[in-house]
N, C-alpha and C. Protein backbone atom coordinates (compact mmCIF):
# COMPACT_ATOMS: atom_id res chain seq x y z
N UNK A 1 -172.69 84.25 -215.38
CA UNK A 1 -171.87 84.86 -216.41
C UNK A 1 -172.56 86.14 -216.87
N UNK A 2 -171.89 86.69 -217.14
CA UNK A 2 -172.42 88.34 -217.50
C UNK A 2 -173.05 88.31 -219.40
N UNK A 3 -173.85 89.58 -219.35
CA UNK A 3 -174.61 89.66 -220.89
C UNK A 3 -173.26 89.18 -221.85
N UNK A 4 -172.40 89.70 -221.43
CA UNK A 4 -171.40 89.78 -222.47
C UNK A 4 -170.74 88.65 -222.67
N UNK A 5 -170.54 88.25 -221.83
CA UNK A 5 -170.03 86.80 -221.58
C UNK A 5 -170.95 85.64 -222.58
N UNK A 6 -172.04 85.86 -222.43
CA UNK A 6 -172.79 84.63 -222.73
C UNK A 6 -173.49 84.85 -224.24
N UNK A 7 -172.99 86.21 -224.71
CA UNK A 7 -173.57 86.71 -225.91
C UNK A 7 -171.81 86.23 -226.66
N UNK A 8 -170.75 85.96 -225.65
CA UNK A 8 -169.81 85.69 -226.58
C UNK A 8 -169.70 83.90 -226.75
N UNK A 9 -170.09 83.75 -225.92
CA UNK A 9 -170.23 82.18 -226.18
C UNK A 9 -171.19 81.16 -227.29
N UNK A 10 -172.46 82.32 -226.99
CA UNK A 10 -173.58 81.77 -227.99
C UNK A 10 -173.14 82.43 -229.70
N UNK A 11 -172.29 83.17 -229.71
CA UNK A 11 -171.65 83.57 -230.99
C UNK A 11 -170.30 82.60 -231.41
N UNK A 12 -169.85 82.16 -230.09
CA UNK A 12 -168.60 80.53 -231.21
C UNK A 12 -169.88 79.08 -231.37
N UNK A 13 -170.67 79.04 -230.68
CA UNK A 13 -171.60 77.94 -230.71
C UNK A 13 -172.36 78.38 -232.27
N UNK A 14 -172.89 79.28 -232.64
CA UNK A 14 -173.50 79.95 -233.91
C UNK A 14 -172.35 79.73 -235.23
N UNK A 15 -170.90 80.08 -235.04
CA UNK A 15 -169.84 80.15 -235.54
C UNK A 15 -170.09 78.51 -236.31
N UNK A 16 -170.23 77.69 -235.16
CA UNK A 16 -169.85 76.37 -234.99
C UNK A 16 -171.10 75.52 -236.08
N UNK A 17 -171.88 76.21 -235.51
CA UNK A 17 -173.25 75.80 -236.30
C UNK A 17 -173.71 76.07 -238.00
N UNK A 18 -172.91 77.04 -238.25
CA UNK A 18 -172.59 77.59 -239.09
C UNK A 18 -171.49 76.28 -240.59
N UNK A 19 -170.61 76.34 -239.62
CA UNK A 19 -169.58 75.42 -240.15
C UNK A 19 -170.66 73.96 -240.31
N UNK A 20 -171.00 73.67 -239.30
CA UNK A 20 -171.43 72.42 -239.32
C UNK A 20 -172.38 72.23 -240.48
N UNK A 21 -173.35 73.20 -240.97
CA UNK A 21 -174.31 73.03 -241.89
C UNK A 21 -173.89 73.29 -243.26
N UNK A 22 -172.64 73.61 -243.42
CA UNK A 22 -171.83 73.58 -244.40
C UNK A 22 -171.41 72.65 -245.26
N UNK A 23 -170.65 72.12 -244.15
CA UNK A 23 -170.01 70.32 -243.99
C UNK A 23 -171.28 69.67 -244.52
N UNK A 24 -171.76 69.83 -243.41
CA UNK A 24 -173.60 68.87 -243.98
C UNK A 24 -174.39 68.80 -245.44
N UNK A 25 -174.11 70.15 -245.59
CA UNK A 25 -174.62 70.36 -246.84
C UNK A 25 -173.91 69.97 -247.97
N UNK A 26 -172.75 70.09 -248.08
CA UNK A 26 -172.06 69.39 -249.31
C UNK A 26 -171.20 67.87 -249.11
N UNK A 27 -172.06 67.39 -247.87
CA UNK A 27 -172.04 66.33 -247.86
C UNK A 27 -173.00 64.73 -248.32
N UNK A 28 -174.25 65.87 -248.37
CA UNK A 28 -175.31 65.50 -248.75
C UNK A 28 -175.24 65.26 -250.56
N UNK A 29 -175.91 63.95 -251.03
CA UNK A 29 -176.47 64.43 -252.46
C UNK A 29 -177.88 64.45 -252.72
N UNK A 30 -178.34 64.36 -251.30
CA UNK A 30 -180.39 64.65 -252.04
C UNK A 30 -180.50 66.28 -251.54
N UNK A 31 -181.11 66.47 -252.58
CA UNK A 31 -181.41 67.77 -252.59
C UNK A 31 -182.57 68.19 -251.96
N UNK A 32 -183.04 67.21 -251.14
CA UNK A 32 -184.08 67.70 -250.14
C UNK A 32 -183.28 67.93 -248.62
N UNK A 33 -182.33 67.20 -248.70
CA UNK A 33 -181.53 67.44 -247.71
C UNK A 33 -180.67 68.48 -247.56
N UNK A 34 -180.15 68.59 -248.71
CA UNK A 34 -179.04 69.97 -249.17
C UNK A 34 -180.06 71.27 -248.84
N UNK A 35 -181.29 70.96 -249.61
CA UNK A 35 -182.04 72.68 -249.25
C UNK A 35 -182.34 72.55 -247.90
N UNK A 36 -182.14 71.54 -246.61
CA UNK A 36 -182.64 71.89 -245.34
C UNK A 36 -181.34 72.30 -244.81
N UNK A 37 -179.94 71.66 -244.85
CA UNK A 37 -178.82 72.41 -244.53
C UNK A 37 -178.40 73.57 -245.18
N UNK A 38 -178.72 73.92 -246.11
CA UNK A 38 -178.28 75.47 -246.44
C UNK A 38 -179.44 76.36 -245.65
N UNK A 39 -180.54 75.96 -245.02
CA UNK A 39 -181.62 76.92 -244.81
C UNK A 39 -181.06 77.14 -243.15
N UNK A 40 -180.61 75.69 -243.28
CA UNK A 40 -180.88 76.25 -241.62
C UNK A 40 -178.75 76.96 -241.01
N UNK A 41 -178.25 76.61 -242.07
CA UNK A 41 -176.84 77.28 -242.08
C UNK A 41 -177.45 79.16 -242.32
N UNK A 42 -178.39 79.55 -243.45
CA UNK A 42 -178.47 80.70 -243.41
C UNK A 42 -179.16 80.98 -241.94
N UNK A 43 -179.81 80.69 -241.29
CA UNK A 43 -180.67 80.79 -240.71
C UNK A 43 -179.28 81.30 -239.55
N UNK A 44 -178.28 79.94 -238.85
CA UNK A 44 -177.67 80.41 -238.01
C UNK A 44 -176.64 81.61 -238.54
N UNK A 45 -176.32 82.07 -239.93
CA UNK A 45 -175.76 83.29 -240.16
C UNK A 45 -176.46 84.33 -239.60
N UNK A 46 -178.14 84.15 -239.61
CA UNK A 46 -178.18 85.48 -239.38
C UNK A 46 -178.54 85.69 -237.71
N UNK A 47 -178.09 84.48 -236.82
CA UNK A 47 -178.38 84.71 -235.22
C UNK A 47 -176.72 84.95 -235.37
N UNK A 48 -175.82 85.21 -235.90
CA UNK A 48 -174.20 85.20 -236.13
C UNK A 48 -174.44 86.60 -235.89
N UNK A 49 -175.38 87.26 -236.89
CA UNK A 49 -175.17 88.86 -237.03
C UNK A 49 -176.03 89.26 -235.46
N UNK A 50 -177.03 89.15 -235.68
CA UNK A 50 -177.86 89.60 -234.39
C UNK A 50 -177.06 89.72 -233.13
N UNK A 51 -176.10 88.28 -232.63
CA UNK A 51 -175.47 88.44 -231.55
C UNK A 51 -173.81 89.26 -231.55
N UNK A 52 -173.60 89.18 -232.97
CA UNK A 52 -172.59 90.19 -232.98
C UNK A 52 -172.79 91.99 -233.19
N UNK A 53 -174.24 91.56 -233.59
CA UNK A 53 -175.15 93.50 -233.67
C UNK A 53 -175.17 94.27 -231.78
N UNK A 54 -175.08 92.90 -230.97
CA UNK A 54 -175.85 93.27 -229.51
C UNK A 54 -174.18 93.02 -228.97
N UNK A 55 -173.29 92.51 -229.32
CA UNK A 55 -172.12 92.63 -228.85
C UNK A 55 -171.55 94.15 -229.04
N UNK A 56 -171.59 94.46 -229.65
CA UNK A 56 -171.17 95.72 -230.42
C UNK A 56 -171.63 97.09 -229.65
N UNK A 57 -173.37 96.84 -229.78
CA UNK A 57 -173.93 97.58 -228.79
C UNK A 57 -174.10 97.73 -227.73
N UNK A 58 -173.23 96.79 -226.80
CA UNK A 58 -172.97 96.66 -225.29
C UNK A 58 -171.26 97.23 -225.36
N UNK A 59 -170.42 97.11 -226.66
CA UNK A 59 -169.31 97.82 -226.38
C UNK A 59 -168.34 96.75 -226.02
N UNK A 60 -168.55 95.53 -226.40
CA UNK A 60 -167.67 94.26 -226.14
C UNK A 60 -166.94 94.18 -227.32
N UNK A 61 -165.66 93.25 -227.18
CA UNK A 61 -165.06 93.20 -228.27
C UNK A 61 -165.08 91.94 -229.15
N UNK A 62 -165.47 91.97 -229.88
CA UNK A 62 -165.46 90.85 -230.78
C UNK A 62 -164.34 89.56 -230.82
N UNK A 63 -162.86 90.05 -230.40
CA UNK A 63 -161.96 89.14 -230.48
C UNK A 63 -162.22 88.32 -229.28
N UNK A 64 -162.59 88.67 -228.20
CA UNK A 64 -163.19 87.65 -226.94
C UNK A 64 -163.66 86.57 -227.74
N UNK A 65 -164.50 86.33 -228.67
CA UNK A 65 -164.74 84.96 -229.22
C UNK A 65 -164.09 84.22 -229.15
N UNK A 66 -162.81 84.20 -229.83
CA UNK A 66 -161.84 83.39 -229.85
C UNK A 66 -161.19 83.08 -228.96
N UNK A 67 -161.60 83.73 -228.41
CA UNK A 67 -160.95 82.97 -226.64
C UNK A 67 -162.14 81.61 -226.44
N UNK A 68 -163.36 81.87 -226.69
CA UNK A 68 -164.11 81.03 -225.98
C UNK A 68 -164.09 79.45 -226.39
N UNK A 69 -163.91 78.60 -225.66
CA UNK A 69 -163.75 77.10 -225.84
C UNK A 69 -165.10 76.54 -226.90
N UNK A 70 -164.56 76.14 -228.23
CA UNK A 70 -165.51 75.87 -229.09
C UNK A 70 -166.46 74.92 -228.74
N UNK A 71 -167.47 74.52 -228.82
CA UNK A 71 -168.17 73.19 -228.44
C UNK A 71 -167.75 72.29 -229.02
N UNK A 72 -167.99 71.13 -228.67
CA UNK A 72 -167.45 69.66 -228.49
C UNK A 72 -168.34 68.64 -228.78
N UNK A 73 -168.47 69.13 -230.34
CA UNK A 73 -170.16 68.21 -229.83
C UNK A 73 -169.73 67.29 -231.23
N UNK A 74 -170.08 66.14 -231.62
CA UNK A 74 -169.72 65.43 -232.32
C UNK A 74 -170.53 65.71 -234.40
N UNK A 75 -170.61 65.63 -234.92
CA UNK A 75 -170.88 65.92 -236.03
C UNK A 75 -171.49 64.89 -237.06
N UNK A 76 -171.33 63.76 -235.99
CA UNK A 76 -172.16 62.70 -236.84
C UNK A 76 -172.49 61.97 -235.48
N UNK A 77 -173.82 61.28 -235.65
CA UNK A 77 -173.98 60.26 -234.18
C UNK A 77 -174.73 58.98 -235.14
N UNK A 78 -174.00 57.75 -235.18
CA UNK A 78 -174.80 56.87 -235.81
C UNK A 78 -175.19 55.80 -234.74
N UNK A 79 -176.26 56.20 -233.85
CA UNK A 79 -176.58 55.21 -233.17
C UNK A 79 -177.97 55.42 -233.46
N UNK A 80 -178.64 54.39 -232.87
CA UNK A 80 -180.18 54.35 -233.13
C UNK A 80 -180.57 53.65 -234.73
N UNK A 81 -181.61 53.31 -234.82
CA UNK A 81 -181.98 52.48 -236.33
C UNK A 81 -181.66 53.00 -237.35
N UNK A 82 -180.62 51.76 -237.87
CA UNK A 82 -180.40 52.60 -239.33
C UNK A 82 -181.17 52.15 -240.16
N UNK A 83 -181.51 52.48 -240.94
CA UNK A 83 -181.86 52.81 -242.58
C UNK A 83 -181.22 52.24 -243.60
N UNK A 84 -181.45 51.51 -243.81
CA UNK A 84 -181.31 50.83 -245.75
C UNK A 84 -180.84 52.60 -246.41
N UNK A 85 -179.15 52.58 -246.84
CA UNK A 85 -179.12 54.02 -247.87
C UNK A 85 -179.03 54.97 -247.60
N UNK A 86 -179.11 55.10 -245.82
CA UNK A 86 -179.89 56.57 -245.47
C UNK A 86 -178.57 56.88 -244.22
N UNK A 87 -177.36 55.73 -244.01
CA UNK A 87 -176.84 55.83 -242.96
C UNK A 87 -175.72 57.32 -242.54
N UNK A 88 -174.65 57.90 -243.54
CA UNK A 88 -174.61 58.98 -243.75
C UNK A 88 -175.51 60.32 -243.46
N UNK A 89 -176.56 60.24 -244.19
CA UNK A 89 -177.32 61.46 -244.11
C UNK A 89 -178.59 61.59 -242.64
N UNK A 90 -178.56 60.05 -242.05
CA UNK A 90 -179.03 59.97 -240.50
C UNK A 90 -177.88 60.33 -239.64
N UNK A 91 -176.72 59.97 -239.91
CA UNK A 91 -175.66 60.36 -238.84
C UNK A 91 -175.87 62.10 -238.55
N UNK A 92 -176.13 62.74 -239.72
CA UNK A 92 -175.64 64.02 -239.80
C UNK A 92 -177.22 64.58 -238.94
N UNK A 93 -178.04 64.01 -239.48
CA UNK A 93 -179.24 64.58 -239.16
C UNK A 93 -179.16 64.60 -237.11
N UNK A 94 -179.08 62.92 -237.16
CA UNK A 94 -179.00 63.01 -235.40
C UNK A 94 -178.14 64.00 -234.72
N UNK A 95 -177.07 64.12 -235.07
CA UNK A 95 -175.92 64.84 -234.55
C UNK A 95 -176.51 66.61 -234.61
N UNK A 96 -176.93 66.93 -235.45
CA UNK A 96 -177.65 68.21 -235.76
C UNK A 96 -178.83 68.05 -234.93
N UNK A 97 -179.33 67.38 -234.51
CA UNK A 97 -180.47 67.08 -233.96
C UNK A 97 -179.90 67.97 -232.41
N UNK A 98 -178.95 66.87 -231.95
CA UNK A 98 -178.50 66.72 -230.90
C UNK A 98 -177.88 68.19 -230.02
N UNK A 99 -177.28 68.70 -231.42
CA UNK A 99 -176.35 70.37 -231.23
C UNK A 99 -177.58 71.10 -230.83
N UNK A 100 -179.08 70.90 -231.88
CA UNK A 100 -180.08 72.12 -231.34
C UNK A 100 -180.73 71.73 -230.40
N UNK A 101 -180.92 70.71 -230.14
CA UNK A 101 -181.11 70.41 -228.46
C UNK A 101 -180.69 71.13 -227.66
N UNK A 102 -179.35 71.14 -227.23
CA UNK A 102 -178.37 71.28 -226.64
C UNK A 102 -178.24 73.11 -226.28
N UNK A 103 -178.50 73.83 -228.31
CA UNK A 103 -178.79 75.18 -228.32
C UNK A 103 -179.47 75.80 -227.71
N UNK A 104 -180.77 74.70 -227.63
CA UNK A 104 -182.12 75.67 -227.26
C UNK A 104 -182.40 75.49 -225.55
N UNK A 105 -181.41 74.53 -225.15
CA UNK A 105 -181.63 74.88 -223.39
C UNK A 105 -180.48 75.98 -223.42
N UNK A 106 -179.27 75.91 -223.85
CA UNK A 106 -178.71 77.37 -222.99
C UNK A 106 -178.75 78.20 -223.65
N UNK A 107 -179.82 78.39 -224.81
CA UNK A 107 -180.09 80.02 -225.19
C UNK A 107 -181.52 80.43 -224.01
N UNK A 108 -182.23 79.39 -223.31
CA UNK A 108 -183.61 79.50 -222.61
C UNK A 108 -182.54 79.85 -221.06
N UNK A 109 -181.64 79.24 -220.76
CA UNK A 109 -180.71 79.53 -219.66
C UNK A 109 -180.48 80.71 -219.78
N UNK A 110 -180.15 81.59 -221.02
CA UNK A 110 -179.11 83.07 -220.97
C UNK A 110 -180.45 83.27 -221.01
N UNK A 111 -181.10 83.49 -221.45
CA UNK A 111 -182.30 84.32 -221.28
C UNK A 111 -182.74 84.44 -219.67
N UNK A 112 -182.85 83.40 -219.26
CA UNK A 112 -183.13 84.02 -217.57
C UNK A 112 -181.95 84.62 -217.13
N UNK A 113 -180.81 84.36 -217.59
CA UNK A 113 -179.71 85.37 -216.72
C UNK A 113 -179.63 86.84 -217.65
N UNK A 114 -180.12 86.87 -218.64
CA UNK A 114 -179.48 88.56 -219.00
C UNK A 114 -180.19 89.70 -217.93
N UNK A 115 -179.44 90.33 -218.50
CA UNK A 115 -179.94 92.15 -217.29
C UNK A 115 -180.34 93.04 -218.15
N UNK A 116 -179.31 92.69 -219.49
CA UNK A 116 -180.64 93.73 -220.70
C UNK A 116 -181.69 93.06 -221.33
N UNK A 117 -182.51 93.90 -221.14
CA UNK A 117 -183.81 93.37 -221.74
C UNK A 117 -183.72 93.12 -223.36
N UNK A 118 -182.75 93.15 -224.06
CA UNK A 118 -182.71 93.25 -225.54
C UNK A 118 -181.88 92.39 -225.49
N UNK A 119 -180.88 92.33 -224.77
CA UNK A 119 -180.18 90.41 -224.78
C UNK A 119 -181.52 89.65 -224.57
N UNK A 120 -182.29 89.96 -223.30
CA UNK A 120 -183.32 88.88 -222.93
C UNK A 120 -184.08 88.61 -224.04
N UNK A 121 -184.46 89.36 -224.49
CA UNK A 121 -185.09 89.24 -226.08
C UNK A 121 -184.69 88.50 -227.19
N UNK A 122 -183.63 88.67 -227.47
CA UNK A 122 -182.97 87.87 -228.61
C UNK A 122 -182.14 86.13 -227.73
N UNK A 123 -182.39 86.00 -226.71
CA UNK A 123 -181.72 84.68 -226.30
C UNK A 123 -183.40 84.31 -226.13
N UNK A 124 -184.34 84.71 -226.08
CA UNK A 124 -185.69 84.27 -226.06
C UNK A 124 -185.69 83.81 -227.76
N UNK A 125 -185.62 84.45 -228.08
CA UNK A 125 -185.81 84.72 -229.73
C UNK A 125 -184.45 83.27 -230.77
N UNK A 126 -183.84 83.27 -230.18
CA UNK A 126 -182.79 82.15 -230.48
C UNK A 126 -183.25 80.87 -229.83
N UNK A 127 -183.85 80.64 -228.58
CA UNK A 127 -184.33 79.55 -228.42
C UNK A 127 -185.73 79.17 -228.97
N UNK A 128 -186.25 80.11 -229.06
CA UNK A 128 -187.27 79.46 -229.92
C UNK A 128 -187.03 79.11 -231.58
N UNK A 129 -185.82 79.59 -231.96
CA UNK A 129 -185.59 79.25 -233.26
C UNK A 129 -184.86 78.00 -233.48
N UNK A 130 -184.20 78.14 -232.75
CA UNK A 130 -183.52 76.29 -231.87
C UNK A 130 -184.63 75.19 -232.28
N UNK A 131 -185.95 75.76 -231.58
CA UNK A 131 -186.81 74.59 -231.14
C UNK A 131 -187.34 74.40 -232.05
N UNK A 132 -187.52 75.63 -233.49
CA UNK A 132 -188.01 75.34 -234.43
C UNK A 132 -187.20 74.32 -234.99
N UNK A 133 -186.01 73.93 -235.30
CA UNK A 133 -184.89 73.21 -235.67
C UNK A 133 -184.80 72.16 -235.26
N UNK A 134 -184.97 71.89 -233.73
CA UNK A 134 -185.58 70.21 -233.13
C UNK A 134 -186.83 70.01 -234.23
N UNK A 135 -187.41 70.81 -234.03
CA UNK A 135 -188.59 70.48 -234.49
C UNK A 135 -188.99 69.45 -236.04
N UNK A 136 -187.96 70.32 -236.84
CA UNK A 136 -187.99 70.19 -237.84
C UNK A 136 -187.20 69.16 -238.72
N UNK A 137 -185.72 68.68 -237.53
CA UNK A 137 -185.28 67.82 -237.49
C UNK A 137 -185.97 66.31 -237.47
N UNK A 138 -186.62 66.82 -236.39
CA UNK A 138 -187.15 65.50 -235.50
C UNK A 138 -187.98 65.06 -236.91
N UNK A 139 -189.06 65.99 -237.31
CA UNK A 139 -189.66 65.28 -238.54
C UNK A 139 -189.14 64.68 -239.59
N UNK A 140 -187.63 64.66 -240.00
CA UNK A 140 -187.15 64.61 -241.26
C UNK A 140 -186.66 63.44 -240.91
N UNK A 141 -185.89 63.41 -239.36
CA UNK A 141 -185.52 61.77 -239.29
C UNK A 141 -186.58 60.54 -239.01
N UNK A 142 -188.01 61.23 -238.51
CA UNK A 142 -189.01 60.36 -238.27
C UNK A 142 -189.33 59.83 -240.24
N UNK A 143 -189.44 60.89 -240.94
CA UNK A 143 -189.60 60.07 -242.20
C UNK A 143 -188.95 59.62 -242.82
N UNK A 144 -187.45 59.79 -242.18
CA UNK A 144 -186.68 58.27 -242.93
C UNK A 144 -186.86 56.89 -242.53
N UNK A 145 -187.00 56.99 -240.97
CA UNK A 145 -187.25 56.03 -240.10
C UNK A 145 -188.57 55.33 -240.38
N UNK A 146 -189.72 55.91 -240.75
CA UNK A 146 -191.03 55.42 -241.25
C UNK A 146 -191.05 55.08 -242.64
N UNK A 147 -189.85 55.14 -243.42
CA UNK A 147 -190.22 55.00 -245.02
C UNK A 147 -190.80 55.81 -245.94
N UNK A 148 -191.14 56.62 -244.93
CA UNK A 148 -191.86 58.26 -246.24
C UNK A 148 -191.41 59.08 -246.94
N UNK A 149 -189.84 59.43 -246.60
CA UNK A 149 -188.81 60.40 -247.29
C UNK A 149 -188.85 59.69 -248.62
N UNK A 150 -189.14 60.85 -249.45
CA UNK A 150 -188.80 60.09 -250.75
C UNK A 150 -186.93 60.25 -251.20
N UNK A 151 -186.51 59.74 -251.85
CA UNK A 151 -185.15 59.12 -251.62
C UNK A 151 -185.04 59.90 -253.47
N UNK A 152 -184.02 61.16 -253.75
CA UNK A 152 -183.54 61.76 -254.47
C UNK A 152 -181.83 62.07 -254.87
N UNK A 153 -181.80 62.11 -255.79
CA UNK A 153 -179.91 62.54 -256.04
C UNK A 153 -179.72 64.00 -257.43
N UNK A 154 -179.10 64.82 -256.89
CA UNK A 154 -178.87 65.30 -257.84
C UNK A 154 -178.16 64.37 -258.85
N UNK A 155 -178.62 64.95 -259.97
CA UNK A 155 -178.54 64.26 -260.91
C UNK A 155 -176.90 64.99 -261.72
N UNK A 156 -175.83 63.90 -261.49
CA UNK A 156 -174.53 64.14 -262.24
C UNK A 156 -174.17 64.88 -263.55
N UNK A 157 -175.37 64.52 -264.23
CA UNK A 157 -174.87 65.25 -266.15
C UNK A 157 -175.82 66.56 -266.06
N UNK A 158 -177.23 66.66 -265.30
CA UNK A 158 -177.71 68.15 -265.86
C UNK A 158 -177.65 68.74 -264.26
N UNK A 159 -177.78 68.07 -263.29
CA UNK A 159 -177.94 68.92 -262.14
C UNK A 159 -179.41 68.90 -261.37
N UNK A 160 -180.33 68.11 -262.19
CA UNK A 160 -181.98 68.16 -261.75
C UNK A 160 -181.64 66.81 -260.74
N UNK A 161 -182.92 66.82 -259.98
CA UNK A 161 -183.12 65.77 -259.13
C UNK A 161 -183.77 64.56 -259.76
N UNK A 162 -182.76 63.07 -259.29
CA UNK A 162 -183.55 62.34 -260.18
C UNK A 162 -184.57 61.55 -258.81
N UNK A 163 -185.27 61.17 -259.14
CA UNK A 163 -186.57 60.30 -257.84
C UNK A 163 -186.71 59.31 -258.15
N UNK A 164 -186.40 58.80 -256.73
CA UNK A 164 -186.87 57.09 -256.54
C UNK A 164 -187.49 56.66 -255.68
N UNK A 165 -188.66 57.44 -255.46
CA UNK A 165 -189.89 57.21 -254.14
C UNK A 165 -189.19 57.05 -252.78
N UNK A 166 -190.06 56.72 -252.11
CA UNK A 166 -190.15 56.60 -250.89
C UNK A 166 -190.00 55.14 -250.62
N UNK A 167 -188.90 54.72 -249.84
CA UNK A 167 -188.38 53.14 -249.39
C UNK A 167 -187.78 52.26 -250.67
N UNK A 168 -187.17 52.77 -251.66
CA UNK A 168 -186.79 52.14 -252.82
C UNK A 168 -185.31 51.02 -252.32
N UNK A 169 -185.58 49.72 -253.22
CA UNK A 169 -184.44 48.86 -252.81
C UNK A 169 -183.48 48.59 -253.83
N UNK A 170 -182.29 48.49 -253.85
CA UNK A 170 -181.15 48.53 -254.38
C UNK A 170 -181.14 47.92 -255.80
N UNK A 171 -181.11 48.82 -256.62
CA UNK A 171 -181.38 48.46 -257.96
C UNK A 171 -182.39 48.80 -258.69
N UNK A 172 -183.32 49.62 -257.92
CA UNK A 172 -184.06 51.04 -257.85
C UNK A 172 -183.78 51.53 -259.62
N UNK A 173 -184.56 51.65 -260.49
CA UNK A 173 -184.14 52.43 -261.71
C UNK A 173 -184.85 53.81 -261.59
N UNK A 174 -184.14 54.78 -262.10
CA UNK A 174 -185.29 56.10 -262.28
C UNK A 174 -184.38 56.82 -263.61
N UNK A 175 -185.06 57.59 -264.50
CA UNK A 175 -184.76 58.36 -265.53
C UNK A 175 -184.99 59.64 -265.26
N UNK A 176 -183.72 60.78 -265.53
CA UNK A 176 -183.59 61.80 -265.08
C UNK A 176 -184.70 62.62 -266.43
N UNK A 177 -185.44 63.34 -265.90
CA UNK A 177 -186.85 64.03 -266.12
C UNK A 177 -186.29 65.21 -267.17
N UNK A 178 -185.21 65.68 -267.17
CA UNK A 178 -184.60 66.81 -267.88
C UNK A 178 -183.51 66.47 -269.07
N UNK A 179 -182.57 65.48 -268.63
CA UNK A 179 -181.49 65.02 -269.61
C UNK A 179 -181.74 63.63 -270.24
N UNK A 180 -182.42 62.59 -269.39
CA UNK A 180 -183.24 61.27 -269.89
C UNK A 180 -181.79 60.21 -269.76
N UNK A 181 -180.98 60.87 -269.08
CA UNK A 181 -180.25 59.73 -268.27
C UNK A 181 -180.78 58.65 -267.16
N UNK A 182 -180.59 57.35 -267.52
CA UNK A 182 -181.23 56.38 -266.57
C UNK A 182 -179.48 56.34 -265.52
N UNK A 183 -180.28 56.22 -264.30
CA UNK A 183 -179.56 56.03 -263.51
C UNK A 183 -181.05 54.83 -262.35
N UNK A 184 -179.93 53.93 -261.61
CA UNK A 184 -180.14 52.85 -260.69
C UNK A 184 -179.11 53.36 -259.56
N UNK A 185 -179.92 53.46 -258.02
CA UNK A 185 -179.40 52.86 -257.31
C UNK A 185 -178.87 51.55 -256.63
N UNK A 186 -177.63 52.22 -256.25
CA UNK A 186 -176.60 51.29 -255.33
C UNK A 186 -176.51 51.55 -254.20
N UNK A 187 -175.48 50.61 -253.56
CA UNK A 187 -175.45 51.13 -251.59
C UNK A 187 -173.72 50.82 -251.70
N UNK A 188 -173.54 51.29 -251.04
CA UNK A 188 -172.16 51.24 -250.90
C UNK A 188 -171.77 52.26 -249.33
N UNK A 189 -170.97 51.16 -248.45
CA UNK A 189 -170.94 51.32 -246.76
C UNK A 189 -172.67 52.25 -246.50
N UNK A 190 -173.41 51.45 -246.50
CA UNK A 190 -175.53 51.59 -246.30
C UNK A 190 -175.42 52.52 -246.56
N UNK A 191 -174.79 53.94 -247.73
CA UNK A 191 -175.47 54.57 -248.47
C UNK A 191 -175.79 54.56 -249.85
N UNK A 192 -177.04 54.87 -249.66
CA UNK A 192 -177.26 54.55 -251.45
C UNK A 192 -176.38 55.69 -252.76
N UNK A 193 -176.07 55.12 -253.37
CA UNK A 193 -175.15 55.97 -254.33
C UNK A 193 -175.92 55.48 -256.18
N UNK A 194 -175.62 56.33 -256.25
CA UNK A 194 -176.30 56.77 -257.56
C UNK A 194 -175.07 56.20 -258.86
N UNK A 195 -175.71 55.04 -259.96
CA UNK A 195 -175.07 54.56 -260.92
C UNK A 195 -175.55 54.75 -262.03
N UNK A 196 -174.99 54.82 -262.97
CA UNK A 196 -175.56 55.02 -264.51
C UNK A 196 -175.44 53.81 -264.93
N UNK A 197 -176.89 53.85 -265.96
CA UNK A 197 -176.99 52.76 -266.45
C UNK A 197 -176.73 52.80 -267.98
């Protein structure tokens, strides 16, 4: 496939990625989770601009995007060990897991096929940012899976995070640090949900 071609494809996959960390993010209520999907949603905004900066400068047209067949990749994967609380926000994580997987072999693929050296550059430069993203993934679901994530909710009446350590079991009390609302976790379909007490 030609520079142009594959700089328009890796721009609906970015598009896609984009959306997805969106979804993710205000799907989430721990706010350790929310600040890793908004980081890594800005993050694919700005490989959005880069590959639409090098589209531009090769003289391609932008509406070709929309021609290109969106990826197909699923948006939640709940297989593998679940988690007491955590089943929601593991679906999203694996599935995200799975998309930058997926990113970072055919941005390492376009990189051996480009002919400009400044595509080759930036599909070098996108897969390694990919891998930062496995990377970073991989750690966040290893510490749910090990019991180390400490387990947080924004907090409903002021907006602060309230904490309930790391591996807390259902009925969990914690007092919000700013407004002095007690709230207890609940689970409801294995996610934990946040009750006032």
């Amino acid at each position: 496939m030609s520079d142009l071609g594959n700089l328009y494809k890796s721009l609906s996959l970015e598009i896609a990625a984009v959306a997805r960390y969106r979804e993710h993010r205000d799907m989430t209520a721990d706010p350790a989770f929310f600040a890793l999907f908004e980081g890594l949603m800005r993050n694919e905004q700005g490989h959005e601009e880069e590959l639409v900066a090098n589209i531009e400068r090769l003289g391609g047209d932008l509406s070709e995007v929309s021609r290109v067949e969106a990826p197909e990749l699923p948006t939640m994967v709940y297989e593998g060990e679940q988690i007491m609380g955590q089943k929601t926000n593991l679906a999203m994580l694996r599935a995200d897991l799975a998309f930058e997987a997926d990113a970072t072999k055919l941005y390492h693929e376009f990189a051996g096929q480009a002919e400009d050296e400044q595509v080759k550059g930036l599909f070098k430069e996108l897969s390694r940012a990919e891998r930062g993203h496995v990377n970073g993934l991989t750690y966040v679901i290893k510490s749910i899976e090990n019991g180390s994530h400490e387990v947080r909710f924004f907090c409903p009446v002021c907006g602060w995070a309230v904490e309930f350590g790391a591996s807390p079991e259902i009925g969990t009390e914690s007092r919000c640090r700013m407004c002095g609302v007690l709230f207890a976790l609940d689970e409801k379909d294995d996610d934990f949900i946040l009750v006032r007490k």
